[in-house]
C-alpha atoms as a PDB file:
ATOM      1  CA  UNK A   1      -9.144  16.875  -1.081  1.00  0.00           C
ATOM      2  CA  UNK A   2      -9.225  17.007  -4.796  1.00  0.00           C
ATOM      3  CA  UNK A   3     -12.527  17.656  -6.761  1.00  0.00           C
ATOM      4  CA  UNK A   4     -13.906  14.680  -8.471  1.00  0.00           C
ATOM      5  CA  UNK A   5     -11.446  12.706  -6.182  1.00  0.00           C
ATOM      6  CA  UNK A   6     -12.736   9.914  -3.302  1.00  0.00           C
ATOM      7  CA  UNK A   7     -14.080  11.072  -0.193  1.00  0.00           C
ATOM      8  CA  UNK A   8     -12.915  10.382   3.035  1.00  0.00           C
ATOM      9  CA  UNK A   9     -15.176   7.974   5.199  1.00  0.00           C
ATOM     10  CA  UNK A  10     -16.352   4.569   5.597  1.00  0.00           C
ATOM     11  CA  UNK A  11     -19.298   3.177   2.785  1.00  0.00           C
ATOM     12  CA  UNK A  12     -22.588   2.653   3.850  1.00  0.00           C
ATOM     13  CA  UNK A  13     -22.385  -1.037   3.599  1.00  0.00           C
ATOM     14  CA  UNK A  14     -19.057  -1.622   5.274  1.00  0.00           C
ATOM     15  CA  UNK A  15     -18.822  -4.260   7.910  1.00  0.00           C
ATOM     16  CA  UNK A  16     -18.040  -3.069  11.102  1.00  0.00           C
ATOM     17  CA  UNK A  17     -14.550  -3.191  11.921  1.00  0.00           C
ATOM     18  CA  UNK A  18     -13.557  -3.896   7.941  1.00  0.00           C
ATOM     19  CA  UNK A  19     -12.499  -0.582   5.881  1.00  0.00           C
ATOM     20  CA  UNK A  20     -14.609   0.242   2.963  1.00  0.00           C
ATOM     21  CA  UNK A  21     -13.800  -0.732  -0.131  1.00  0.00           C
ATOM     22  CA  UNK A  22     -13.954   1.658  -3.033  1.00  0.00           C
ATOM     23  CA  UNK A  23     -13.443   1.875  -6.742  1.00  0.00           C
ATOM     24  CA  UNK A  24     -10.240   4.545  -6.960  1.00  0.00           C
ATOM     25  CA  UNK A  25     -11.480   7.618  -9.322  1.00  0.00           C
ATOM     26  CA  UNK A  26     -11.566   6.627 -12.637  1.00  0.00           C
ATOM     27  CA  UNK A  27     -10.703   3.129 -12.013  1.00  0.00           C
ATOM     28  CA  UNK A  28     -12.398   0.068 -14.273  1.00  0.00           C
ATOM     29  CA  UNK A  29     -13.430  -3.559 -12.786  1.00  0.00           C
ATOM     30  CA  UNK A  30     -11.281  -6.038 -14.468  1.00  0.00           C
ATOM     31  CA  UNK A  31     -12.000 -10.257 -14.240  1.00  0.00           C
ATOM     32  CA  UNK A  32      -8.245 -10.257 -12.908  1.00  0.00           C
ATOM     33  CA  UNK A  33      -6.967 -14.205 -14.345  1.00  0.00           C
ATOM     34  CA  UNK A  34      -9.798 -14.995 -16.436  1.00  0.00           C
ATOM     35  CA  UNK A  35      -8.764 -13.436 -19.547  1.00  0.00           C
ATOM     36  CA  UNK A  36      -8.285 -15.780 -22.962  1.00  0.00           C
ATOM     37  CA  UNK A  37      -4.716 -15.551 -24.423  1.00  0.00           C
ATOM     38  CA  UNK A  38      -5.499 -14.801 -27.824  1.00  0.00           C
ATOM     39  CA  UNK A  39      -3.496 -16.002 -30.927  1.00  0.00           C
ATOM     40  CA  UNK A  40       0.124 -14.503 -31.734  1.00  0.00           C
ATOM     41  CA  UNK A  41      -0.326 -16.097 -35.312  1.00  0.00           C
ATOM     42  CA  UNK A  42      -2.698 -13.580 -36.732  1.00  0.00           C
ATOM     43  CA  UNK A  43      -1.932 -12.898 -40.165  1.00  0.00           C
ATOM     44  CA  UNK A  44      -1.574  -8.510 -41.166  1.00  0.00           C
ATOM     45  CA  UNK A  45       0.098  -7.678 -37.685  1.00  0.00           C
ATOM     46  CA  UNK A  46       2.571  -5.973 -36.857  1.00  0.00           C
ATOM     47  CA  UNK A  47       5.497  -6.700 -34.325  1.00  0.00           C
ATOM     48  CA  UNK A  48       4.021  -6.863 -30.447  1.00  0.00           C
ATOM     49  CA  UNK A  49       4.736  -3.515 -28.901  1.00  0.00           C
ATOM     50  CA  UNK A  50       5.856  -4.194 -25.337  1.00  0.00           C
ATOM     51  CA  UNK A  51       3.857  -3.554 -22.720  1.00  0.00           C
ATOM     52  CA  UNK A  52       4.796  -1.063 -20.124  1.00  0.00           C
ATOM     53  CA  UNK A  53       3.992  -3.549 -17.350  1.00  0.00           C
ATOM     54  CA  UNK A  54       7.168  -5.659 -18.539  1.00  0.00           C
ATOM     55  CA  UNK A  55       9.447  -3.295 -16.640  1.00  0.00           C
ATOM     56  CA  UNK A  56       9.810  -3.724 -12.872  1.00  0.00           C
ATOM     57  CA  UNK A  57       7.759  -1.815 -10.144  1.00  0.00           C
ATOM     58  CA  UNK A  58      10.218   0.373  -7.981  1.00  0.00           C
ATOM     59  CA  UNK A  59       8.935   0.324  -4.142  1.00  0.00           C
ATOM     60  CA  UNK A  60       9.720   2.365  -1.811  1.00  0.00           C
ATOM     61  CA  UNK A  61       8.535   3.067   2.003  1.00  0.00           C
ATOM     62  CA  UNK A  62       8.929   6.142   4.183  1.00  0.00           C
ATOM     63  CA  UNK A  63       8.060   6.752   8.374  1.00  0.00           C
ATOM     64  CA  UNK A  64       7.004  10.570   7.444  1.00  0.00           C
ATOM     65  CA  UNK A  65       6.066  11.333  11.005  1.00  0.00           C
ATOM     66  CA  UNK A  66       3.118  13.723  10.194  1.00  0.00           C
ATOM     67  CA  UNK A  67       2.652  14.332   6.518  1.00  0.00           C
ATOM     68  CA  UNK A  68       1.147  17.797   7.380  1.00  0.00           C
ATOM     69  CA  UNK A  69       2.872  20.319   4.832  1.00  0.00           C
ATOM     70  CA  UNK A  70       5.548  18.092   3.622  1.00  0.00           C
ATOM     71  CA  UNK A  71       3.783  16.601   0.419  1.00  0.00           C
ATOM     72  CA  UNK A  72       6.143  18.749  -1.848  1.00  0.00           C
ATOM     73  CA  UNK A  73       9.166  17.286  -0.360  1.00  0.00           C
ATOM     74  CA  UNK A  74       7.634  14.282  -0.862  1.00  0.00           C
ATOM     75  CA  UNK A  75       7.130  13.957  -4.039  1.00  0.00           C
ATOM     76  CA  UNK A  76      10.621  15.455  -4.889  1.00  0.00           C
ATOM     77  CA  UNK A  77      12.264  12.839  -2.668  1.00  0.00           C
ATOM     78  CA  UNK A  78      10.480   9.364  -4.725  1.00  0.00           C
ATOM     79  CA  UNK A  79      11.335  11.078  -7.975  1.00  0.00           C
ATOM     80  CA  UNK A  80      14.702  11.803  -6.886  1.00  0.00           C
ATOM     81  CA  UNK A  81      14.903   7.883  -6.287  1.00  0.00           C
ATOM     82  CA  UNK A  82      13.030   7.082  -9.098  1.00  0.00           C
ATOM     83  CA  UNK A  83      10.001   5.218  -6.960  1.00  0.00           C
ATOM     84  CA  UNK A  84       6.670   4.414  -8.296  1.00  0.00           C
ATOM     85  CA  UNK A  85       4.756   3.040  -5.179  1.00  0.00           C
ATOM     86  CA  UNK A  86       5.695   4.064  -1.981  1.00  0.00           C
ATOM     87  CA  UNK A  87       4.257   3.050   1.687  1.00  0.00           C
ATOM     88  CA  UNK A  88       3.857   5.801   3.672  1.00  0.00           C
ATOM     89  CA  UNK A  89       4.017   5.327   7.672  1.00  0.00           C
ATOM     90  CA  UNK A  90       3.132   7.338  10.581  1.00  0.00           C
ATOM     91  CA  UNK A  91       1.527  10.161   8.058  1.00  0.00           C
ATOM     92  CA  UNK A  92      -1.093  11.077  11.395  1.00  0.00           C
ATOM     93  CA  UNK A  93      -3.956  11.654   8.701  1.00  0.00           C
ATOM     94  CA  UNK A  94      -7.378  12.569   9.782  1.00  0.00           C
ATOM     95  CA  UNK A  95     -10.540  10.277   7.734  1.00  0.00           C
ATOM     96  CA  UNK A  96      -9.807   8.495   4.814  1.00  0.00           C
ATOM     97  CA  UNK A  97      -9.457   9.334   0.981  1.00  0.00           C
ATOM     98  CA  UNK A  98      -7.692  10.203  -1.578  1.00  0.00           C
ATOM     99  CA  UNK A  99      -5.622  13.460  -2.958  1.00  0.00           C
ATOM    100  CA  UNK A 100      -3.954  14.876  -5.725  1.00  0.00           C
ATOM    101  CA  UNK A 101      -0.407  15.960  -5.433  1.00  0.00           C
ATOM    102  CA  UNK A 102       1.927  17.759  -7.516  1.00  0.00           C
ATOM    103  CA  UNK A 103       3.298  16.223 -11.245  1.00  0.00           C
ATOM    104  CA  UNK A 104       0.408  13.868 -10.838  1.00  0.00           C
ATOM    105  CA  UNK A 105       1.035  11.941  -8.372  1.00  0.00           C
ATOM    106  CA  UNK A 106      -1.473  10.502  -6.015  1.00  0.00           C
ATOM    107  CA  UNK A 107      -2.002   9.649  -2.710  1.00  0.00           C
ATOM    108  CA  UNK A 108      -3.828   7.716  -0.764  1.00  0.00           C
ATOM    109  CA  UNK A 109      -4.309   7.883   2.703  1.00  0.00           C
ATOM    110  CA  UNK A 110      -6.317   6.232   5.757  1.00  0.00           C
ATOM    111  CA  UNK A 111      -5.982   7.936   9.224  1.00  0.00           C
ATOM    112  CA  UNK A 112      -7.852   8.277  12.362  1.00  0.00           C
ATOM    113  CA  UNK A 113     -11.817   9.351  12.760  1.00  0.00           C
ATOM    114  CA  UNK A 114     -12.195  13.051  13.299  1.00  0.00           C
ATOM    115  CA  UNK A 115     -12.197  13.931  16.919  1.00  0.00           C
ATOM    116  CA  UNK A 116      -9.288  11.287  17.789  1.00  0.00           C
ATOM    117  CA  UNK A 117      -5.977  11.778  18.475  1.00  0.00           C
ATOM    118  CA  UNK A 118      -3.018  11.129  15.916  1.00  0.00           C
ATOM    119  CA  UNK A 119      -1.477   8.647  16.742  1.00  0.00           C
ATOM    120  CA  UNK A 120      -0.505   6.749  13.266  1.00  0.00           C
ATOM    121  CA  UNK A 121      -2.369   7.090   9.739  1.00  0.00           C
ATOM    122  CA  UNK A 122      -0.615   5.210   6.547  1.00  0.00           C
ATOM    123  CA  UNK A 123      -0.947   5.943   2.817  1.00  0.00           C
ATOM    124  CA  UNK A 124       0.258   4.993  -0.391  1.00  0.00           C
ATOM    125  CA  UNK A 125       1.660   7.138  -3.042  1.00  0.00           C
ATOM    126  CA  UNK A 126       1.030   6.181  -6.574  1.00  0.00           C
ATOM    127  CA  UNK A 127       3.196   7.612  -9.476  1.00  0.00           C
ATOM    128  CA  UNK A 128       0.966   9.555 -12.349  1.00  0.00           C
ATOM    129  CA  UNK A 129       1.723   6.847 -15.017  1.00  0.00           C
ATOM    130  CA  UNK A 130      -0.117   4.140 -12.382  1.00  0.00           C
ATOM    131  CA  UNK A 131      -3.169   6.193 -11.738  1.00  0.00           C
ATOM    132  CA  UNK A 132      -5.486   5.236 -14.574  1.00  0.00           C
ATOM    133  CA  UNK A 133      -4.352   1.293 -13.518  1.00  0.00           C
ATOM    134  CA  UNK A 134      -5.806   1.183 -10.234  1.00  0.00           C
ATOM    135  CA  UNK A 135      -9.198  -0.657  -9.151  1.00  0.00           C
ATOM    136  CA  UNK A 136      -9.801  -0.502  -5.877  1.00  0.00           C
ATOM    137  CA  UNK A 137      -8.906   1.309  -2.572  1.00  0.00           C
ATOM    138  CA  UNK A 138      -9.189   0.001   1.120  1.00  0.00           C
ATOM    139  CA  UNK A 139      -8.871   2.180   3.571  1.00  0.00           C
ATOM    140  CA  UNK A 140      -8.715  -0.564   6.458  1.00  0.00           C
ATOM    141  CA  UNK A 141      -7.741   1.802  10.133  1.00  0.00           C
ATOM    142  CA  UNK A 142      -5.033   3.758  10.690  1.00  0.00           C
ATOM    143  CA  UNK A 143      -2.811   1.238  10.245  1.00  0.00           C
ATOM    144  CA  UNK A 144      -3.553  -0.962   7.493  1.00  0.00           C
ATOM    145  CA  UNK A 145      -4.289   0.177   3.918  1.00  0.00           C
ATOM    146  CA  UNK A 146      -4.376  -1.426   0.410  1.00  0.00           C
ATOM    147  CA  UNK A 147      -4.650  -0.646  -3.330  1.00  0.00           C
ATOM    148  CA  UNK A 148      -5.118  -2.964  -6.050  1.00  0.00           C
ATOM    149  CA  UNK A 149      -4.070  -2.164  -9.330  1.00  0.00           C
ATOM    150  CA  UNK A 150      -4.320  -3.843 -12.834  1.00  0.00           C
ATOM    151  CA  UNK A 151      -0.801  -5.018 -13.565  1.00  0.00           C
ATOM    152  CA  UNK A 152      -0.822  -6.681 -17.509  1.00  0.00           C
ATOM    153  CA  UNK A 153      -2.877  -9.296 -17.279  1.00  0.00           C
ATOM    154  CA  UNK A 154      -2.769 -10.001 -14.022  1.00  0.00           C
ATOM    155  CA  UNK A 155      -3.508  -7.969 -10.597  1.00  0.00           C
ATOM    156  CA  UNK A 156      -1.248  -6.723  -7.961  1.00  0.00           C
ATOM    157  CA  UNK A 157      -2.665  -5.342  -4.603  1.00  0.00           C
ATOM    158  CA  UNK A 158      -0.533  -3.506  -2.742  1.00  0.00           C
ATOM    159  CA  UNK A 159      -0.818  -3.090   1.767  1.00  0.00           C
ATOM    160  CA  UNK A 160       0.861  -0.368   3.488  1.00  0.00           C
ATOM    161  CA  UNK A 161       1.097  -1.064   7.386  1.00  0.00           C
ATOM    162  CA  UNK A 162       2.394   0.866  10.962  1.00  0.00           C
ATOM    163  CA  UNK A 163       2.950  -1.259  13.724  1.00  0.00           C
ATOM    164  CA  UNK A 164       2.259   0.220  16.947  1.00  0.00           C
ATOM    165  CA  UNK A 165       5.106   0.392  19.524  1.00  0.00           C
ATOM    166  CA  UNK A 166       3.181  -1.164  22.337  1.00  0.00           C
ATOM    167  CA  UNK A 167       3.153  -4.627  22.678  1.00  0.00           C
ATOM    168  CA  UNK A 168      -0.180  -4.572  24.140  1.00  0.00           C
ATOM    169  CA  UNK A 169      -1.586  -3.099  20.989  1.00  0.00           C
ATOM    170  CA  UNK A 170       0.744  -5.549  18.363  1.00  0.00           C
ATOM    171  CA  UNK A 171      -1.322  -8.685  18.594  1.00  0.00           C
ATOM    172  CA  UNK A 172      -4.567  -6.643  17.365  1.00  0.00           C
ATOM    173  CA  UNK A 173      -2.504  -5.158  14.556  1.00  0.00           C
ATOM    174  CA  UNK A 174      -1.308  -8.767  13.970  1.00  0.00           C
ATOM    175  CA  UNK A 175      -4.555 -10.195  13.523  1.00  0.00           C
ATOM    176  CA  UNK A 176      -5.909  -7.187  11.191  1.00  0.00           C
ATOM    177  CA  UNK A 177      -3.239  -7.501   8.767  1.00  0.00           C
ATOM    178  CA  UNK A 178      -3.267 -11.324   8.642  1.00  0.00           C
ATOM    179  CA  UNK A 179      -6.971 -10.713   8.007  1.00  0.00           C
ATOM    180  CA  UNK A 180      -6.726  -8.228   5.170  1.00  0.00           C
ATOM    181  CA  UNK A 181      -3.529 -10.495   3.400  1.00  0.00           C
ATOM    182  CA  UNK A 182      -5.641 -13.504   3.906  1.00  0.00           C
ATOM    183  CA  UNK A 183      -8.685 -11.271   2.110  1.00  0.00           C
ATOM    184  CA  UNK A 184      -7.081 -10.718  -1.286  1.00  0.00           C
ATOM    185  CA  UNK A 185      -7.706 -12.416  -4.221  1.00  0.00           C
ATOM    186  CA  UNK A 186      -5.766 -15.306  -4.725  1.00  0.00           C
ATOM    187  CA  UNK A 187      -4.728 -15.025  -8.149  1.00  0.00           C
ATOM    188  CA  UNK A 188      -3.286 -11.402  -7.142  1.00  0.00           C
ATOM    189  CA  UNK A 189       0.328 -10.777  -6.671  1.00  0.00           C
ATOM    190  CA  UNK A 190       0.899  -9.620  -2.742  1.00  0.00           C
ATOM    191  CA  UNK A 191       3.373  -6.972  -2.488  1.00  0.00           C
ATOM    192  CA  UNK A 192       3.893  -5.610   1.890  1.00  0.00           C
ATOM    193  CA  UNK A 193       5.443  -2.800   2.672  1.00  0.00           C
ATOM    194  CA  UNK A 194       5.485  -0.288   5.722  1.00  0.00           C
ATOM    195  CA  UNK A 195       7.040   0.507   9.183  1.00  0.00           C
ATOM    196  CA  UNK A 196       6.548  -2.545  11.757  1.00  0.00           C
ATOM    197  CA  UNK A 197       8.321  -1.324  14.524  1.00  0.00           C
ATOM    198  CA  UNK A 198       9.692  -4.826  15.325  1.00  0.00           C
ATOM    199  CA  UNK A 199      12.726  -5.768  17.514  1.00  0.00           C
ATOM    200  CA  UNK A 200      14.338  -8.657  16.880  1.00  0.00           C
ATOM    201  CA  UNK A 201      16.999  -9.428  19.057  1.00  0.00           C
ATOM    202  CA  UNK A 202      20.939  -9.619  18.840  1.00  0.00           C
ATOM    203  CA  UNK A 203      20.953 -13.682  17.498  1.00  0.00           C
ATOM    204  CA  UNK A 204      22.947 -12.920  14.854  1.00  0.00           C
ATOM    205  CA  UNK A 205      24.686 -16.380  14.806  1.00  0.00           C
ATOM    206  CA  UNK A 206      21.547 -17.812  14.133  1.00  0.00           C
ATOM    207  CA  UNK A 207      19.780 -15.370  12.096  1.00  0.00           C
ATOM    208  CA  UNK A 208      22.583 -14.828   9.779  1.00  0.00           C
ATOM    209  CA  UNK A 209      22.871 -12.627   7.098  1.00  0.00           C
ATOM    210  CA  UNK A 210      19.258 -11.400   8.596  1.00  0.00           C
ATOM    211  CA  UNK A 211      20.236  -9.758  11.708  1.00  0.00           C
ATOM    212  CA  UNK A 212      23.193  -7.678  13.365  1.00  0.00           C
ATOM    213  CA  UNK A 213      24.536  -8.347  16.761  1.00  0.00           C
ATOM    214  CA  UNK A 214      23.228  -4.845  18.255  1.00  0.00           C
ATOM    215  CA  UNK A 215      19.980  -5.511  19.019  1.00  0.00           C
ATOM    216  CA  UNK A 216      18.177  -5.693  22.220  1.00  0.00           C
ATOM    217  CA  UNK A 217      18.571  -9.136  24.392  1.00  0.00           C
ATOM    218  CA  UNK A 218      15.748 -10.919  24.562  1.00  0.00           C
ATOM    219  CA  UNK A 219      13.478  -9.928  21.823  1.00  0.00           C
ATOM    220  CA  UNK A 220      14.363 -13.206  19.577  1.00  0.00           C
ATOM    221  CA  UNK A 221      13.014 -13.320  15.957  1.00  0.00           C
ATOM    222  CA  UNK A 222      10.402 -15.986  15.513  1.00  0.00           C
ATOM    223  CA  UNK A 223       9.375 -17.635  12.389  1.00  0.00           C
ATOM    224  CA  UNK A 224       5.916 -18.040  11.358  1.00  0.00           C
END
């Protein structure tokens, strides 16, 4: 962990169940959609400079089973491909937080309490020129994590999730991650990514253009 940087744990005043919400290091609160357009006719301006929000967000996501010692590789790979925010699956982190990784970039990560066994942990990686932009962090479990950001003049909150392989497990991961999408702000933009170890079927005929024909039998995609 990074000096100055978020450390890992729950807040006091976190609900049971919910992950703690934080403010990300050096992060500002913003009144996301309630800001006044002002007027473009002022006289003694210059030309509008263009704001570096008016270029397109390049997403990524990557199943790092265990993130232990390969955060150097990491961060070569997404600038390699030229990725900005990348979901991060499987990463078996221990606590929650935030650190500092090479070039600037950041990551943040939510994994399991100390003393249990790691079994998933996700994280989001967050290229330098974002880092002063983001607002909050919300470490939810070990499989569920967001980040809000200030995009323009508007918000963007971003959710990294792992499903579990179990279908025992799914329909609690279900329900926290309907939970947490149905929490954010609805004036944000919603952007999803992660690993959801789904299978859904061979119905290619019907599912066209959506599905192959190699799936499994019997594991039909449902709509929702």
């Amino acid at each position: 962990m990074s000096p100055g940087l978020a450390s890992p744990g729950p807040h006091p005043g976190a609900r049971p169940g919910v992950g703690a919400r934080r403010r990300a290091p050096g992060g500002r609160v913003f009144a996301c959609g309630t800001r006044r357009r002002r007027n473009s006719t002022g006289h003694g301006r210059g030309p509008r400079r263009p704001k570096p929000w008016t270029k397109n967000l390049a997403f990524g996501t990557w199943n790092a089973t265990s993130l232990g010692g390969k955060e150097p590789e990491l961060v070569r790979e997404v600038e390699r491909y030229r990725l900005e925010i990348v979901g991060l699956a499987s990463t078996h982190s221990l606590g929650s937080g935030t650190q500092l990784l090479e070039r600037g970039w950041t990551l943040f990560f939510s994994g399991v309490p100390h003393g249990e066994r790691r079994r998933a942990g996700v994280g989001l990686l967050i290229a330098p020129q974002l880092s002063h932009h983001v607002l909050e962090f919300s470490p939810v479990n070990e499989r569920v994590v967001s980040l809000r950001l200030q995009a323009g003049d508007r918000c963007l909150t971003v959710f990294s999730a792992y499903g579990p392989n179990g279908s025992v497990e799914y329909p609690t991961f279900l329900e926290t991650l309907r939970g947490v999408l149905e929490g954010a702000p609805t004036w944000d933009s919603i952007v999803l990514l992660g690993d959801f170890n789904a299978h859904v079927g061979n119905e290619s005929d019907t599912w066209r253009g959506v599905i192959g024909r190699n799936g499994p039998p019997g594991h039909e995609l449902e709509c929702c």
